[in-house]
Protein backbone atom coordinates (compact mmCIF):
# COMPACT_ATOMS: atom_id res chain seq x y z
CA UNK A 1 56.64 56.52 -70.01
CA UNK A 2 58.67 57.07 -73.47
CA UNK A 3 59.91 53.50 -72.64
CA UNK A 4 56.62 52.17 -72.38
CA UNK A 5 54.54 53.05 -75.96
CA UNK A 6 57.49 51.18 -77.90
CA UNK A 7 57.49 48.55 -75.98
CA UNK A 8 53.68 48.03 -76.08
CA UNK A 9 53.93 49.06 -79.96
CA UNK A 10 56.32 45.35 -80.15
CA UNK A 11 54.21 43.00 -78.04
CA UNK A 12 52.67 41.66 -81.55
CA UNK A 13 55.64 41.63 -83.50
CA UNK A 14 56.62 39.15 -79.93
CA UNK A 15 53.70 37.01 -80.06
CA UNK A 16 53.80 36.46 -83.93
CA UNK A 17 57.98 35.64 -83.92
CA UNK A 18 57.42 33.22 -81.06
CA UNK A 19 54.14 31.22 -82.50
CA UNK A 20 54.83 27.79 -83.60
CA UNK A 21 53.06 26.89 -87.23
CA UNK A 22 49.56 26.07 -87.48
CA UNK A 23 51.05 22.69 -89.15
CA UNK A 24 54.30 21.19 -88.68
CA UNK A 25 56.75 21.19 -91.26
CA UNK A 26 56.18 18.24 -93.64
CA UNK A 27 59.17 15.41 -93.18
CA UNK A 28 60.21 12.51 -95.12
CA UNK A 29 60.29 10.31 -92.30
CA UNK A 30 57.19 8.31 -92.65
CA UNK A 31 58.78 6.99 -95.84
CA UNK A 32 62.20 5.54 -94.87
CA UNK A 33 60.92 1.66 -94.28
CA UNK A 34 64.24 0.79 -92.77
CA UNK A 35 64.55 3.82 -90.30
CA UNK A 36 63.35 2.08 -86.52
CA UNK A 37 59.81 3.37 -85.61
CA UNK A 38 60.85 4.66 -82.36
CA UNK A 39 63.31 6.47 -83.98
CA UNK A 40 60.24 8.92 -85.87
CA UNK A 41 58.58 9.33 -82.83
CA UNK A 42 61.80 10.61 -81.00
CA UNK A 43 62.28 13.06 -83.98
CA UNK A 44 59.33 14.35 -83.86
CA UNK A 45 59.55 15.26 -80.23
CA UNK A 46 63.40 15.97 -80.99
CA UNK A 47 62.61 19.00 -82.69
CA UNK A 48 59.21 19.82 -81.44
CA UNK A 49 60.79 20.39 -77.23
CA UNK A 50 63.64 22.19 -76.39
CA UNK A 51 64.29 20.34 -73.65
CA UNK A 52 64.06 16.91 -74.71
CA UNK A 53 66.32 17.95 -77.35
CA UNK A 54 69.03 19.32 -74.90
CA UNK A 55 68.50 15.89 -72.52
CA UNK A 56 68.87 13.83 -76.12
CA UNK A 57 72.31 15.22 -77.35
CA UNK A 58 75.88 13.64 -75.70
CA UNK A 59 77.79 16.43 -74.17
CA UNK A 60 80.12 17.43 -75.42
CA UNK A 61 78.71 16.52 -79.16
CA UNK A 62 81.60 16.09 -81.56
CA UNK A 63 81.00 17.04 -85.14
CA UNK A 64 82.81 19.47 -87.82
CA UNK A 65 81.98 23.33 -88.42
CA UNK A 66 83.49 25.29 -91.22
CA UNK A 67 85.97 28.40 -90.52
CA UNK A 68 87.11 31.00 -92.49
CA UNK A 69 90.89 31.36 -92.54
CA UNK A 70 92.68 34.59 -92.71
CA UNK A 71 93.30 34.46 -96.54
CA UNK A 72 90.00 33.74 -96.99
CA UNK A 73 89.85 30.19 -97.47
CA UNK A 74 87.17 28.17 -96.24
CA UNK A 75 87.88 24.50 -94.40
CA UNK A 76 86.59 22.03 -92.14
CA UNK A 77 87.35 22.15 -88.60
CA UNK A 78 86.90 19.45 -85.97
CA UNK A 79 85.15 20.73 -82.78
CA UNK A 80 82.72 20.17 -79.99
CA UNK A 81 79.51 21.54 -79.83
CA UNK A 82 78.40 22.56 -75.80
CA UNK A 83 75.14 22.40 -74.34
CA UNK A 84 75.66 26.46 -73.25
CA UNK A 85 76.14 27.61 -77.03
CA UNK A 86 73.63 24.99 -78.45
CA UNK A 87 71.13 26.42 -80.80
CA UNK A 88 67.28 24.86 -80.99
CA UNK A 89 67.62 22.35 -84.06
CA UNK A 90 64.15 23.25 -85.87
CA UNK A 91 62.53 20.75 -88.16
CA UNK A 92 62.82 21.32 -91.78
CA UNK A 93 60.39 22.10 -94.18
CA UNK A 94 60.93 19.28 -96.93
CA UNK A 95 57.77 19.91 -99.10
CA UNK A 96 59.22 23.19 -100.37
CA UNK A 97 61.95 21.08 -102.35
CA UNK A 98 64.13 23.92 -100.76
CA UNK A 99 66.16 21.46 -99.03
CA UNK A 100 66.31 17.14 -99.38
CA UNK A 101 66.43 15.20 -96.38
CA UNK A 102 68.38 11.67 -96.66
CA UNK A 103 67.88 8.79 -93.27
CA UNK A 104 70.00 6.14 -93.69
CA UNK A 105 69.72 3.19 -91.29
CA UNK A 106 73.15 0.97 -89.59
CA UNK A 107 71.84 -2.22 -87.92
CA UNK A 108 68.90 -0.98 -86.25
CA UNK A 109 70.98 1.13 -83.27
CA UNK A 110 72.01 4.72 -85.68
CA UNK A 111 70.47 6.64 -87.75
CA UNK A 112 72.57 8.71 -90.16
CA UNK A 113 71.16 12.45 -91.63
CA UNK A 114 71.71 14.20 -94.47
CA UNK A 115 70.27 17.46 -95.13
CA UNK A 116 71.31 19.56 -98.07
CA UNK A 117 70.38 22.29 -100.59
CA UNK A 118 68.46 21.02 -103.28
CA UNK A 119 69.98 23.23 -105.68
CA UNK A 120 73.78 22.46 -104.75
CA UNK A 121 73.51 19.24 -103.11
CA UNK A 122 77.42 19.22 -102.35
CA UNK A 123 76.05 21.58 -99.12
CA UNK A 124 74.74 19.53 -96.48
CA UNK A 125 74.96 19.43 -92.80
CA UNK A 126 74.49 15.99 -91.28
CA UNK A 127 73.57 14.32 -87.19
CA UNK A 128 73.94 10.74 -86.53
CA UNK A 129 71.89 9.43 -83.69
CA UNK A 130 72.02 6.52 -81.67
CA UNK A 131 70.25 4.39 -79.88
CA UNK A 132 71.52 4.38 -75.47
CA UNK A 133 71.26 1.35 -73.48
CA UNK A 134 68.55 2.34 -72.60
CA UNK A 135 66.59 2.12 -75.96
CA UNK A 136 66.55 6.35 -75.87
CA UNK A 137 67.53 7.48 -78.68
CA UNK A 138 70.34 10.49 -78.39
CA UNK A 139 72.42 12.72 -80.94
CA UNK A 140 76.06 11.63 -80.82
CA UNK A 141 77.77 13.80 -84.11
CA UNK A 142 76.66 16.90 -85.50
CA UNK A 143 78.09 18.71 -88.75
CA UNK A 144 76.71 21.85 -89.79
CA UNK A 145 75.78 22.52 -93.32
CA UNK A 146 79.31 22.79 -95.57
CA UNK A 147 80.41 21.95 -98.42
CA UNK A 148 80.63 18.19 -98.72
């Protein structure tokens, strides 16, 4: 029974951390001209379903992290990123000028992003996606936000 009021007293606190937004995050998408229009629809869904996401990423996805060393010293580290320590990639919020998103097209089968801090723009984190053979899109690198 004392187990029971505090976890009744949290169910709210539950339902309000696990609500998606009445309105999803603004993007810049809709303005790249040269980004593939498949390739916003598969975004959209990329970030909106856990699963699809997880089915859309090559396993193990290469990319960089950042590690501290023991002197203190931060650097870049090569590694691979695995499906069973994956975290959800959330869309950003781009109309709070908080952060600046940057697509950049290469010959209609990738799709290169940059994210970074609008007020120190040499911090970004960046995923380049390609397009399979069989016209799904998938992400194939992954960087997470470092100095750049």
């Amino acid at each position: 029974m004392r187990f029971l009021l505090p976890g009744i007293a949290l169910l709210p606190l539950l339902f309000t951390a696990c609500r998606q937004p009445a309105t999803p995050p603004s993007s810049t998408l809709s303005a790249a001209a040269d980004i593939p229009a498949d390739f916003l629809a598969f975004y959209r869904q990329f970030h909106a379903d856990s699963l699809f996401q997880v089915q859309h990423i090559s396993w193990p996805l290469p990319g960089q992290t950042t590690e501290e060393t023991p002197d203190g010293a931060l650097h870049r580290k090569s590694t691979y990123w695995e499906r069973e320590n994956w975290r959800f990639q959330r869309a950003v919020d781009f109309s709070t000028g908080e952060y600046r998103q940057q697509l950049r097209a290469v010959e209609g089968q990738y799709v290169v992003e940059t994210i970074s801090y609008a007020a120190a723009p040499n911090y970004a984190l960046e995923r380049r996606f390609m397009r399979r053979t069989d016209g799904a899109w998938e992400l194939v690198y992954y960087a997470d936000m470092q100095e750049r």
